[in-house]
Protein backbone atom coordinates (compact mmCIF):
# COMPACT_ATOMS: atom_id res chain seq x y z
CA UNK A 1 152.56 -51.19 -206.36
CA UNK A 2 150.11 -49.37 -203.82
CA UNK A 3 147.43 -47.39 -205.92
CA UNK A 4 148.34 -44.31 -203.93
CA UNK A 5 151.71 -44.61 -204.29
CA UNK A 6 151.61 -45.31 -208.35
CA UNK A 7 149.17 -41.55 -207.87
CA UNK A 8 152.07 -40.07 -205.85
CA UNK A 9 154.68 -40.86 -208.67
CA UNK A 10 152.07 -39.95 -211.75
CA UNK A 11 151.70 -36.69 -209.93
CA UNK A 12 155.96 -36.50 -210.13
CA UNK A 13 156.19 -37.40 -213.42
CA UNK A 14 153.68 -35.07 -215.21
CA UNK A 15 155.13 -32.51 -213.39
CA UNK A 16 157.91 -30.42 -214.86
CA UNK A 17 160.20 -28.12 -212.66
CA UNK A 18 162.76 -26.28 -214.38
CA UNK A 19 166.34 -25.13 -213.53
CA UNK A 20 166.69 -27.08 -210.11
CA UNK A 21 165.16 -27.02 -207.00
CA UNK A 22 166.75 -24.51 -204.87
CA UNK A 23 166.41 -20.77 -204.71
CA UNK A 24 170.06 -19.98 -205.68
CA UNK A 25 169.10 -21.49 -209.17
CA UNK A 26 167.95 -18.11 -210.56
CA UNK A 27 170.00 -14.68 -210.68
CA UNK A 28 168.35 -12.20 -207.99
CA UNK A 29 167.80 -8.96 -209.50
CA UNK A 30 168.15 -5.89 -207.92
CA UNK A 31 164.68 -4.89 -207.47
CA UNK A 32 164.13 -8.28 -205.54
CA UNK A 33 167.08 -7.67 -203.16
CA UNK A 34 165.51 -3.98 -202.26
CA UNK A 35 162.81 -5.71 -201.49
CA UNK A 36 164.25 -8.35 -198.79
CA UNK A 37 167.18 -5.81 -197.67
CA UNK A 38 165.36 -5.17 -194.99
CA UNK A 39 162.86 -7.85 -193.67
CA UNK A 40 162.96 -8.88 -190.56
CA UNK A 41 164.79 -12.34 -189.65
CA UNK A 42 161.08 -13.83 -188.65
CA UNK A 43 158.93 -13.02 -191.26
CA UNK A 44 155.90 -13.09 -189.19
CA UNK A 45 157.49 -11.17 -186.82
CA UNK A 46 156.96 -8.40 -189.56
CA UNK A 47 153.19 -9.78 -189.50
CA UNK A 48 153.08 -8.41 -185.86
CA UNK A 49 154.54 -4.93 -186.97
CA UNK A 50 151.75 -4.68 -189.60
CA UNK A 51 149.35 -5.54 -187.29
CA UNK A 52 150.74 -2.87 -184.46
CA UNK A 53 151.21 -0.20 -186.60
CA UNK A 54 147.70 0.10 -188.18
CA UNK A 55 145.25 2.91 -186.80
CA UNK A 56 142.50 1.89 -185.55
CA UNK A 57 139.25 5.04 -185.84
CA UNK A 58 137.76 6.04 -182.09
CA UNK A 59 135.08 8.36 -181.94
CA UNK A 60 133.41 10.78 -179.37
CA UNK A 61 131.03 10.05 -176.96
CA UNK A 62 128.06 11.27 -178.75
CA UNK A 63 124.98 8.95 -180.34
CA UNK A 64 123.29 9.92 -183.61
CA UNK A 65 119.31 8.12 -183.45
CA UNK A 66 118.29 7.75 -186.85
CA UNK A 67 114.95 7.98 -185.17
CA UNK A 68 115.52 11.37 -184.24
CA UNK A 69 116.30 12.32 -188.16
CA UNK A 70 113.24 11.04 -189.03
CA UNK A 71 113.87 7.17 -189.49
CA UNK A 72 110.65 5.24 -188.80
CA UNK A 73 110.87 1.26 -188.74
CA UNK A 74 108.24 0.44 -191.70
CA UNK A 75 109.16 -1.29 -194.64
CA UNK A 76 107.35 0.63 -196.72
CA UNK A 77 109.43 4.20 -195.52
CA UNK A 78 112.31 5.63 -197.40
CA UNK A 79 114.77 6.51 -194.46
CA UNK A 80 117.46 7.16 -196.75
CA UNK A 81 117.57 10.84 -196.11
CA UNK A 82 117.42 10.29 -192.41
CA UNK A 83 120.34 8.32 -191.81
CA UNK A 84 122.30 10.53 -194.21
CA UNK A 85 121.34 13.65 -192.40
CA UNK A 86 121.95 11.82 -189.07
CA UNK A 87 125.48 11.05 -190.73
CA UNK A 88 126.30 14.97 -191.33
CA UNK A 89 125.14 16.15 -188.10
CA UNK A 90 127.58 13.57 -186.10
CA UNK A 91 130.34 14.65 -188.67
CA UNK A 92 129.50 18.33 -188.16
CA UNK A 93 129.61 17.90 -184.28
CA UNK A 94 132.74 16.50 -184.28
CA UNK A 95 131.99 12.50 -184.48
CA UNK A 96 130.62 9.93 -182.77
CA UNK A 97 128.13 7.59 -183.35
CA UNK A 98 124.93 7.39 -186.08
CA UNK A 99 122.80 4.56 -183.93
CA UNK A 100 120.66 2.26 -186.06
CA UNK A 101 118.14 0.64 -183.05
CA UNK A 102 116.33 -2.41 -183.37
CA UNK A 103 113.88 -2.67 -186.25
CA UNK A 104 114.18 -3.23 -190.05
CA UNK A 105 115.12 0.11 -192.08
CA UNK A 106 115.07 0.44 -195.82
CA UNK A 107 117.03 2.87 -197.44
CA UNK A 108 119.40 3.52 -200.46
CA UNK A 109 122.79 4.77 -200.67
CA UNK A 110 124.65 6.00 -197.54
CA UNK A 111 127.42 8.04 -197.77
CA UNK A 112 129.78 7.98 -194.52
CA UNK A 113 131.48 11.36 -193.73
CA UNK A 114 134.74 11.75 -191.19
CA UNK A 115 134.90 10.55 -187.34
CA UNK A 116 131.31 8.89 -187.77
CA UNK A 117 130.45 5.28 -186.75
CA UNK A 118 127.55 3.53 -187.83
CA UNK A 119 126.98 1.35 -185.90
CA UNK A 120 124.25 -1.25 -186.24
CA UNK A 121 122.60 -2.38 -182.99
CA UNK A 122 121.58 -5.92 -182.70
CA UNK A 123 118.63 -7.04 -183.88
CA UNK A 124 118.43 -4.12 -186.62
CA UNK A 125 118.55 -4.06 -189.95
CA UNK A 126 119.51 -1.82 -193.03
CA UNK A 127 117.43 -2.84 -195.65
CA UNK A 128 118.66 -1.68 -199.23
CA UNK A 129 116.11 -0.83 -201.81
CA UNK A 130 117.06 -2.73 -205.02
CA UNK A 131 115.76 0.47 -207.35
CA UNK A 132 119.28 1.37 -209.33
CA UNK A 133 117.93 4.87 -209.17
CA UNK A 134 118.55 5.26 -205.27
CA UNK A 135 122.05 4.77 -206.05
CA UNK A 136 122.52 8.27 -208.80
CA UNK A 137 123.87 10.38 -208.92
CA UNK A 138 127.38 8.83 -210.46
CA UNK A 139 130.48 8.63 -208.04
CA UNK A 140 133.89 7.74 -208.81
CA UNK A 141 134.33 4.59 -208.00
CA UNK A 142 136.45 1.46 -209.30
CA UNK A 143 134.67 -1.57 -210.59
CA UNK A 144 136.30 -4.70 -211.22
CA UNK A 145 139.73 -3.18 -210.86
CA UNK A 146 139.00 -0.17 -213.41
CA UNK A 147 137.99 3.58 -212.26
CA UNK A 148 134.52 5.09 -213.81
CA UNK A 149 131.93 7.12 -212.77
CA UNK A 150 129.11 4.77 -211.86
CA UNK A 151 125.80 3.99 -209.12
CA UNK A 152 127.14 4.21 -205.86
CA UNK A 153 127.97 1.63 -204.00
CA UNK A 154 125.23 0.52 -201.38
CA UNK A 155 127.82 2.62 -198.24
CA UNK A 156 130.15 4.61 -199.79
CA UNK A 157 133.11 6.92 -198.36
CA UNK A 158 135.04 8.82 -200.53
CA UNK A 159 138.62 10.85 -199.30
CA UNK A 160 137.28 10.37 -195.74
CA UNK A 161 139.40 9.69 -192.39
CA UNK A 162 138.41 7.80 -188.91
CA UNK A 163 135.14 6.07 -190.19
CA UNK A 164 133.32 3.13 -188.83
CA UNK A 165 130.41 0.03 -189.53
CA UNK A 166 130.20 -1.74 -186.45
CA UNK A 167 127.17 -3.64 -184.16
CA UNK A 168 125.58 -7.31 -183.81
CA UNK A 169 122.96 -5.94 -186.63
CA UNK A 170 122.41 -7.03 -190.52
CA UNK A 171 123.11 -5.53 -193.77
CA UNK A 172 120.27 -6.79 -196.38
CA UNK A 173 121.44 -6.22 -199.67
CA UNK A 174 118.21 -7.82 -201.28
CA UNK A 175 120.21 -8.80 -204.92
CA UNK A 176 118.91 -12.27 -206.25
CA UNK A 177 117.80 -14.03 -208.75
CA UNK A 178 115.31 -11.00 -210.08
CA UNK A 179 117.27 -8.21 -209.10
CA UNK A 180 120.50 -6.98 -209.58
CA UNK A 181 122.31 -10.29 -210.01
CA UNK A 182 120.42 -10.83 -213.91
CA UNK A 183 122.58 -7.72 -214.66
CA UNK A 184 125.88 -10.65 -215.17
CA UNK A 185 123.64 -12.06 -217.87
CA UNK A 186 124.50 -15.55 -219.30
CA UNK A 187 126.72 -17.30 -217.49
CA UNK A 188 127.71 -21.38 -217.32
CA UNK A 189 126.37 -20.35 -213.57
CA UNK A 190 123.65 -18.76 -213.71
CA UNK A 191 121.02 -19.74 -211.39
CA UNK A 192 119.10 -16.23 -211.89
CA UNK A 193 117.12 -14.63 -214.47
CA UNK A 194 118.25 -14.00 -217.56
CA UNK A 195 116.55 -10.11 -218.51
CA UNK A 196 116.68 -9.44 -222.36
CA UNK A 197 118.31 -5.93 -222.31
CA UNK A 198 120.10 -6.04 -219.03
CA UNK A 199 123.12 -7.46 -219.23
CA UNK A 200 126.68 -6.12 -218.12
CA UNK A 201 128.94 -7.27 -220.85
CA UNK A 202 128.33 -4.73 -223.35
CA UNK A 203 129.67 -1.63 -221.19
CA UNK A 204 132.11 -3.85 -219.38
CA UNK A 205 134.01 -4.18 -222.84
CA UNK A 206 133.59 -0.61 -223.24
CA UNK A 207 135.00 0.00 -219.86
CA UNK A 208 137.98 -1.99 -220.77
CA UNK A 209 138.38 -0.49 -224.32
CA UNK A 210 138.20 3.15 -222.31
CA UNK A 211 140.52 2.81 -219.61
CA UNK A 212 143.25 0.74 -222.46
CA UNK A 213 142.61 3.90 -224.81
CA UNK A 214 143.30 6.33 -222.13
CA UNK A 215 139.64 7.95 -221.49
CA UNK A 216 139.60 10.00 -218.74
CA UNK A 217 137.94 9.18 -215.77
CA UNK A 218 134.99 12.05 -215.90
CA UNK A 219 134.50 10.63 -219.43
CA UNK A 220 133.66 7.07 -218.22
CA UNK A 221 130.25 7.42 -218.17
CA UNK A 222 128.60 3.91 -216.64
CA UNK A 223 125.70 4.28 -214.27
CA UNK A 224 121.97 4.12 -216.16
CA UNK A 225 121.75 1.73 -218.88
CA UNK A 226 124.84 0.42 -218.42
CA UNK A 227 123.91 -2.51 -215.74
CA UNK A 228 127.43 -2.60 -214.12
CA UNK A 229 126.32 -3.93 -210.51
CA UNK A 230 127.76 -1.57 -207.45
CA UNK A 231 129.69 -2.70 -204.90
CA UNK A 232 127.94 -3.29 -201.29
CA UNK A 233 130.09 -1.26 -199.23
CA UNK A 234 133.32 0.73 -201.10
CA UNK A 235 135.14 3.10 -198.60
CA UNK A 236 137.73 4.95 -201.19
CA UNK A 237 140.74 6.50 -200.68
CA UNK A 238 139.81 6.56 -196.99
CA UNK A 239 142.35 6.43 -193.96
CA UNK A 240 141.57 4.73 -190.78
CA UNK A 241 138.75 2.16 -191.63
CA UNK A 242 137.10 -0.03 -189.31
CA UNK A 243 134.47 -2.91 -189.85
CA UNK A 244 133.21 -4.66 -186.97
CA UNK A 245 130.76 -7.46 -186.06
CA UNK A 246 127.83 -6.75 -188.87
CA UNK A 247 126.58 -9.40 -191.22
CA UNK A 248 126.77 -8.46 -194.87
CA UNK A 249 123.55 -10.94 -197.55
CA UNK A 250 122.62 -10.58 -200.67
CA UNK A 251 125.04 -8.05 -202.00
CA UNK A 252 124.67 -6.96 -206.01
CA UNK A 253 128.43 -7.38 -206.86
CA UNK A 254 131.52 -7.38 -204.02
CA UNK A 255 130.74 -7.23 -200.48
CA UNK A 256 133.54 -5.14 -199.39
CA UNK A 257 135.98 -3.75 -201.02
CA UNK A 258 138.32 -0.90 -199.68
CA UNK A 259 140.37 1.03 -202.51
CA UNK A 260 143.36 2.94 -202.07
CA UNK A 261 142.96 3.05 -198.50
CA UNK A 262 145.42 2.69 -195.61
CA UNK A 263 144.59 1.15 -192.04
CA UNK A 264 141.64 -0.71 -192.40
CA UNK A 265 140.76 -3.34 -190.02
CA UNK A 266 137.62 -5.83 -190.35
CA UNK A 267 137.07 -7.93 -187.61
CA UNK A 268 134.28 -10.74 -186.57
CA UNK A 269 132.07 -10.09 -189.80
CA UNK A 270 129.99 -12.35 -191.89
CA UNK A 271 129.74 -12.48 -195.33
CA UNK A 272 127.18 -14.51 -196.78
CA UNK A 273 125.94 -13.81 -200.79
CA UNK A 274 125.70 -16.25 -203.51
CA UNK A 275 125.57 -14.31 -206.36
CA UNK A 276 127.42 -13.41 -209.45
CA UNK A 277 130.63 -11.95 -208.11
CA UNK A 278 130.13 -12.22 -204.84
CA UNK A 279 133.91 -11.80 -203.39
CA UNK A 280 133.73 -11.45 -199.54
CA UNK A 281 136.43 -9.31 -198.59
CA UNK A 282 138.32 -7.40 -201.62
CA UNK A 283 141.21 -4.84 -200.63
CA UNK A 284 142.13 -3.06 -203.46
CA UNK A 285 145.22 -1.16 -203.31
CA UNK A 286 145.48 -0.56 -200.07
CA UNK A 287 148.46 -0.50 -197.85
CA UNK A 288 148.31 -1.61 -193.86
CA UNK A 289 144.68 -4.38 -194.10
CA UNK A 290 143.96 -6.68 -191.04
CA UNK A 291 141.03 -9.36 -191.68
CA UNK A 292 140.62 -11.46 -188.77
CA UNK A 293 137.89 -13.87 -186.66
CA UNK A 294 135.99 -13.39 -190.07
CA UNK A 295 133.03 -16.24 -191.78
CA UNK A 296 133.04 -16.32 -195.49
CA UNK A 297 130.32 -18.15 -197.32
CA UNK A 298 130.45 -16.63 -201.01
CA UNK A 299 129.29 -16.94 -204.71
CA UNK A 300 132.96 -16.11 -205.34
CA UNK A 301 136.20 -15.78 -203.74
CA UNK A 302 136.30 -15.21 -199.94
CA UNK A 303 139.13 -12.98 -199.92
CA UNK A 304 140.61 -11.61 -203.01
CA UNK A 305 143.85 -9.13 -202.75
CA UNK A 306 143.34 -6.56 -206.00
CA UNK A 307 145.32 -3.30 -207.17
CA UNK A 308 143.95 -2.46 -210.69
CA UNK A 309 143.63 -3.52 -213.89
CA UNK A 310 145.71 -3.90 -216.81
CA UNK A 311 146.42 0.01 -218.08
CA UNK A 312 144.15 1.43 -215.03
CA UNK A 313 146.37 -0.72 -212.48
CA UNK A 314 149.60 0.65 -214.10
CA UNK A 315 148.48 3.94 -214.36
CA UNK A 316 147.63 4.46 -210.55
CA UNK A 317 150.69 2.02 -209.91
CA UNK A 318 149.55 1.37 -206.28
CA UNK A 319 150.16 -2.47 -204.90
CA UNK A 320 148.54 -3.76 -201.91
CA UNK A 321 150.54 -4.67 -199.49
CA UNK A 322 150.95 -5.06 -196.42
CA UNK A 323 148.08 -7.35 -195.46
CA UNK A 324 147.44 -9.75 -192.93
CA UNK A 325 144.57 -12.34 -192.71
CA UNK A 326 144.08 -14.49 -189.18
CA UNK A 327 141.77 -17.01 -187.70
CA UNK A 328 139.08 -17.09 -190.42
CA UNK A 329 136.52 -19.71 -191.61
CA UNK A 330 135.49 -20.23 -195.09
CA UNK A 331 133.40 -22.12 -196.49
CA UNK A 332 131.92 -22.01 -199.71
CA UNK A 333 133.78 -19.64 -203.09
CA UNK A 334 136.09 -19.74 -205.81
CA UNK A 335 139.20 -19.57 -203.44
CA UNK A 336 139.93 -19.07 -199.91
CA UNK A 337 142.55 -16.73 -199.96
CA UNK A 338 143.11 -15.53 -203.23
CA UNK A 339 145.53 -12.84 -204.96
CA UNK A 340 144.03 -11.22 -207.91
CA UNK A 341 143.36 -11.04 -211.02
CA UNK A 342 143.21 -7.74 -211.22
CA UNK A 343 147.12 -6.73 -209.67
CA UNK A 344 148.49 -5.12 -212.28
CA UNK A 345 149.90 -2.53 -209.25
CA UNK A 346 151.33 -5.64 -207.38
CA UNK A 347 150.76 -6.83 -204.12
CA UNK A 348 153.50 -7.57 -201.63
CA UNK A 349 153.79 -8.39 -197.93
CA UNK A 350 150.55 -10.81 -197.51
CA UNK A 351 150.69 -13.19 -194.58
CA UNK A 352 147.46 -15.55 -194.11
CA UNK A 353 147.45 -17.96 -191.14
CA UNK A 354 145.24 -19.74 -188.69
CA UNK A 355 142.44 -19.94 -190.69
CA UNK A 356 139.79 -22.76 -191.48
CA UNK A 357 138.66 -23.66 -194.77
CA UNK A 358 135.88 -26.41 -195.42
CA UNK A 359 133.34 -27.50 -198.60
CA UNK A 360 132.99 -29.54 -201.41
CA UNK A 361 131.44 -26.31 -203.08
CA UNK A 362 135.07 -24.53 -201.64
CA UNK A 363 136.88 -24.35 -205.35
CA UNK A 364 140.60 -23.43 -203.88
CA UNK A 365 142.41 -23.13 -200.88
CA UNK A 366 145.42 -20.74 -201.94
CA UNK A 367 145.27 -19.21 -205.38
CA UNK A 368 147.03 -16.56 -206.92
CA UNK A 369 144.84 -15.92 -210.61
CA UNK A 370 147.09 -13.34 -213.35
CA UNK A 371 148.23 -13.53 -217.01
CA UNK A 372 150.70 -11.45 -218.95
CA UNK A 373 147.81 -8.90 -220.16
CA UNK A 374 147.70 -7.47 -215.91
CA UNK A 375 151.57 -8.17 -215.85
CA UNK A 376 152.36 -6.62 -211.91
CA UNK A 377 154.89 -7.92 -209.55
CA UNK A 378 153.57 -10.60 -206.46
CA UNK A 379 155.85 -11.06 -204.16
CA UNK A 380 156.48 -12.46 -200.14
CA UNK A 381 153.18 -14.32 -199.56
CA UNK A 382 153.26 -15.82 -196.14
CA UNK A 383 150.98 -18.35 -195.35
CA UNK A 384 150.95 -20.65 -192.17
CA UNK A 385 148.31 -23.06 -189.71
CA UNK A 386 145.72 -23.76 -192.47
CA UNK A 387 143.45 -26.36 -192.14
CA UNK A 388 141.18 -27.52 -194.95
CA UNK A 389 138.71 -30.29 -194.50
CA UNK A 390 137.20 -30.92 -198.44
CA UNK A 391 138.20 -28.10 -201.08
CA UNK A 392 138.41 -29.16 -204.98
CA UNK A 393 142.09 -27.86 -205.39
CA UNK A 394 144.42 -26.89 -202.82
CA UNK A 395 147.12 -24.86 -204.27
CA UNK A 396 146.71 -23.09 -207.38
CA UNK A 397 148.91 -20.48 -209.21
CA UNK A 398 147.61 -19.54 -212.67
CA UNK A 399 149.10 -17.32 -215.74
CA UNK A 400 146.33 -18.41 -217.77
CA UNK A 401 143.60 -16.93 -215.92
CA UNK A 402 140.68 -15.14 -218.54
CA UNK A 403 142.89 -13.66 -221.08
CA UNK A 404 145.66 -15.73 -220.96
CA UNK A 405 149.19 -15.17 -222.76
CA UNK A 406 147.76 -12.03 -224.62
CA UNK A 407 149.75 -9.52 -223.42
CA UNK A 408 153.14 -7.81 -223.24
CA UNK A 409 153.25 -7.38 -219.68
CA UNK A 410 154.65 -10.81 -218.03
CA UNK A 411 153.78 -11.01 -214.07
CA UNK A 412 156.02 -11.74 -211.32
CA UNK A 413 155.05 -14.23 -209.11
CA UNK A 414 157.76 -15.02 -206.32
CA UNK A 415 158.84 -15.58 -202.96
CA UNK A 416 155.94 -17.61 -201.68
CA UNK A 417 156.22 -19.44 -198.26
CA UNK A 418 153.87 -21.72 -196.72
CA UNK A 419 153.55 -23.86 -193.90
CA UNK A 420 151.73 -26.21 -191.98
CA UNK A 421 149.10 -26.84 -194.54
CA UNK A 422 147.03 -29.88 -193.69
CA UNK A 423 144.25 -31.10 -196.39
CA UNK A 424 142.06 -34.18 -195.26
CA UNK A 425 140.51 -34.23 -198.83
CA UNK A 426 140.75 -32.81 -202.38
CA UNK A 427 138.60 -33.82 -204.56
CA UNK A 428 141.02 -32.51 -207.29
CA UNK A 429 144.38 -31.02 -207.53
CA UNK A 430 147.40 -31.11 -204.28
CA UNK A 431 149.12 -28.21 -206.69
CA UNK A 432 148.68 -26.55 -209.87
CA UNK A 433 150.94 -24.21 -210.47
CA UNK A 434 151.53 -23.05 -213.77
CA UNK A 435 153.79 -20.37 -215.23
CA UNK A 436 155.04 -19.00 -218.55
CA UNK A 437 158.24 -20.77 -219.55
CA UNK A 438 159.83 -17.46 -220.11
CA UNK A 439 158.60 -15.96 -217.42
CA UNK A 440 158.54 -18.81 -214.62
CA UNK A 441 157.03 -18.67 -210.94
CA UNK A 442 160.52 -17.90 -208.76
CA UNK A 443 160.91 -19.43 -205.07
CA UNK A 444 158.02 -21.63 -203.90
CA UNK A 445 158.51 -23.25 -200.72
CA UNK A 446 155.84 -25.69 -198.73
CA UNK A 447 156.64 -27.46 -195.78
CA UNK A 448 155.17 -29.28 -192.67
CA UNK A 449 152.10 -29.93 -194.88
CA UNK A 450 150.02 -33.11 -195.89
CA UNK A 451 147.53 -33.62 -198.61
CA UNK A 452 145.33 -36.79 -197.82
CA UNK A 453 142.44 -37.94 -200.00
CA UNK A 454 144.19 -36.30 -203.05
CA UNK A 455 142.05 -37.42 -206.37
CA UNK A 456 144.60 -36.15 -209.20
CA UNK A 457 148.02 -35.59 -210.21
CA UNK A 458 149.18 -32.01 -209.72
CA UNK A 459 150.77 -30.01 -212.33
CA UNK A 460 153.67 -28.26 -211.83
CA UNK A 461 155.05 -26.08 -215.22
CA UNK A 462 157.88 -23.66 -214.97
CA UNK A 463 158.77 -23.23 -211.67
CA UNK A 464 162.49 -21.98 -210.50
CA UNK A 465 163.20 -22.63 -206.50
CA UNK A 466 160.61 -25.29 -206.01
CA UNK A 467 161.31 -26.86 -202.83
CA UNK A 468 159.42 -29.20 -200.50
CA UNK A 469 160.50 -30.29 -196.87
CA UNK A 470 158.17 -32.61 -194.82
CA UNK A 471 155.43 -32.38 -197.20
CA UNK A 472 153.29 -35.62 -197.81
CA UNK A 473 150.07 -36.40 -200.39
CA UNK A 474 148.05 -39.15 -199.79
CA UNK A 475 150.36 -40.99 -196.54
CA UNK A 476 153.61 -40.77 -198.67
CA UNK A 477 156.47 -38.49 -198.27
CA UNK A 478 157.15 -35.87 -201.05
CA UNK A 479 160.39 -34.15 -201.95
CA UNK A 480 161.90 -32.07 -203.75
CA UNK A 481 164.26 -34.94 -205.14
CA UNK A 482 161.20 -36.92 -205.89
CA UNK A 483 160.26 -34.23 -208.17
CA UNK A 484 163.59 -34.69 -209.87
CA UNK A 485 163.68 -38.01 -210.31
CA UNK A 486 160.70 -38.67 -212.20
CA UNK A 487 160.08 -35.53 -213.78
């Protein structure tokens, strides 16, 4: 027998699908036919209504120079205050637009304020200073899914409307291997220093122990001495968000990360940081998120859909949703387009498509990370038109992610959709999809999709509604009945 094909049934028979193949094989229940009452016949024709109905900001006519505030293009001048006081002058004249001209600018934390667009002229450069104290006093912001009062991120927007970062220029977040990035501490990747003293995972279990007990928000004390890295740019509970054309290095934890935030549009930026938790493009419980013509090249995932964590996530109860991601390269990360872990609000209404994905250092393709500690409900993932040249594992859905089967809150992971997924090599895994066999994943469907090059056997453990149509790994054809039969 061919050696591929003897791979192709190994892959069959290690795989176990329970209770049939097709969708009608598991009782609907009524929260899952609310959700479907009333999609559209064309599911990406409700891709296109997302896309229509989100508000993009526009601003006055007017230009802020940060020159005239005081800015001065020296790397050895604060303009921190400059651009900030540039920032409340557009706001108080109505809006327009804080100008950052050509030249290399250091400052700390910025703050945007309403109907104000910084924009970030070619050839210029924001240059953050990598002193924590520049980012105090304390803001409320969420970190790693949980809400606290801690540094402020790098550009920060809090309860603000109509707000912009846009221009051909550079954000320098100057974290590496001897600042900001030792705060992670040990780590089986580490590739910075490791600083006796300053390391994150002592308040990070506090964190967690605070927000599980209840602590109020104004209690959660984490900024000095606590080491828990900021965010690069963290517009919060902001309406009408745009992100434009800017290249985002070095950042000290997430890149970007929008939270609890509706219409927000990034378009044509680059990511590129290769440090500890160094997710590209985060939305956090946000509802109405376009991410298009974007470059990812990340420590960590590329693109990771959030909406709290574990007792924080429930209590806010916000899911993100309504999300669409098109035409976007990545390259290197944990995952390409990835869905949590931290959902415990849910996330529905994702559709991904048209996008490019290429590196042996690429980890995933498609992975949805959870376990029964964030519990949350994942449902109508749309994916379409991906091509992936070398990624370790294509398809990946996890209930075993970090804490595992700890918990009393089971996740829902169901309704997923994808087609047109082409792989010309995996060094690893086709699928891996993995549920609880209580709690299995519900209605998975691939088809038009080939996996060539494939090095393993996937796994496939409690899935209901499995079904494959035209789907091929390494030159031979794949069904559904295959799956059957030597299972």
């Amino acid at each position: 027998m061919n050696q591929n094909r003897r791979l192709i049934l190994k892959t069959l028979a290690s795989s176990s699908v329970l209770a049939g193949i097709t969708a009608c094989q598991y009782k609907s229940d009524p929260a899952e036919l609310l959700s479907n009452k009333n999609a559209p016949s064309d599911d990406w024709l409700q891709a296109q209504k997302i896309r229509d109905a989100i508000v993009v900001p526009h601003f006055p006519d007017k230009t802020f120079n940060i020159k005239n505030f005081g800015a001065i293009n020296n790397d050895a001048f604060d303009c921190s205050s400059a651009i900030n006081e540039a920032i409340k002058a557009c706001n108080k004249a109505g809006g327009g637009k804080v100008l950052i001209p050509a030249g290399i600018y250091k400052t700390g934390a910025i703050h945007l304020l309403s109907n104000v667009n910084l924009h970030i002229e070619e050839q210029a450069t924001l240059s953050f200073i990598t002193d924590p104290k520049h980012y105090l006093p304390a803001v409320l912001t969420r970190w790693e899914g949980l809400e606290l009062m801690g540094y402020s991120p790098l550009i920060y927007a809090y309860k603000q409307e109509n707000i912009a970062i846009t221009g051909k220029g550079t954000l320098e977040g100057n974290a590496n291997n001897q600042t900001w990035w030792p705060w992670k501490g040990k780590h089986k990747e580490a590739h910075w220093d490791i600083i006796p003293g300053e390391d994150q995972r002592i308040a990070r279990n506090k964190l967690m122990a605070d927000a599980e007990a209840g602590v109020a928000v104004d209690q959660r004390q984490y900024h000095e001495g606590a080491f828990l890295r900021p965010p690069f740019i963290q517009p919060y509970a902001c309406n009408n968000v745009l992100i434009q054309d800017i290249t985002i290095k070095n950042s000290p934890f997430w890149l970007l990360n929008p939270v609890l935030c509706k219409h927000v549009s990034v378009k044509g930026v680059s990511f590129l940081s290769h440090g500890p938790n160094s997710d590209g493009c985060d939305p956090e419980s946000c509802d109405h998120v376009l991410i298009e013509h974007c470059d990812f090249d990340t420590g960590d995932d590329c693109i990771a859909i959030k909406s709290g964590r574990n007792a924080d996530g429930r209590r806010l109860a916000t899911p993100c949703q309504n999300i669409v991601i098109a035409n976007c390269t990545m390259r290197e990360g944990h995952g390409g387009v990835v869905i949590g872990s931290e959902i415990s609000g849910g996330v529905n209404n994702i559709f991904a498509e048209k996008c490019t994905m290429s590196s042996p250092h690429l980890e995933r393709a498609i992975r949805i990370k959870t376990n029964s500690v964030r519990g949350g409900i994942i449902e109508h993932i749309r994916i379409r038109d991906i091509t992936v040249g070398e990624v370790k594992n294509a398809i990946v859905i996890n209930f075993f992610y970090e804490e595992g089967d700890a918990g009393n809150f089971d996740p829902i992971v169901r309704d997923i959709k994808i087609q047109n997924f082409h792989c010309k090599k995996v060094l690893g895994k086709a699928f891996n999809l993995q549920g609880f066999d209580r709690d299995p994943i519900q209605d998975f469907h691939i088809e038009n999709s080939h996996f060539s090059n494939v090095a393993q056997a996937s796994v496939i453990k409690n899935v209901n509604g499995f079904t494959l149509r035209k789907v091929s790994i390494n030159g031979y054809a794949v069904t559904a009945a295959d799956l059957l039969k030597n299972s």
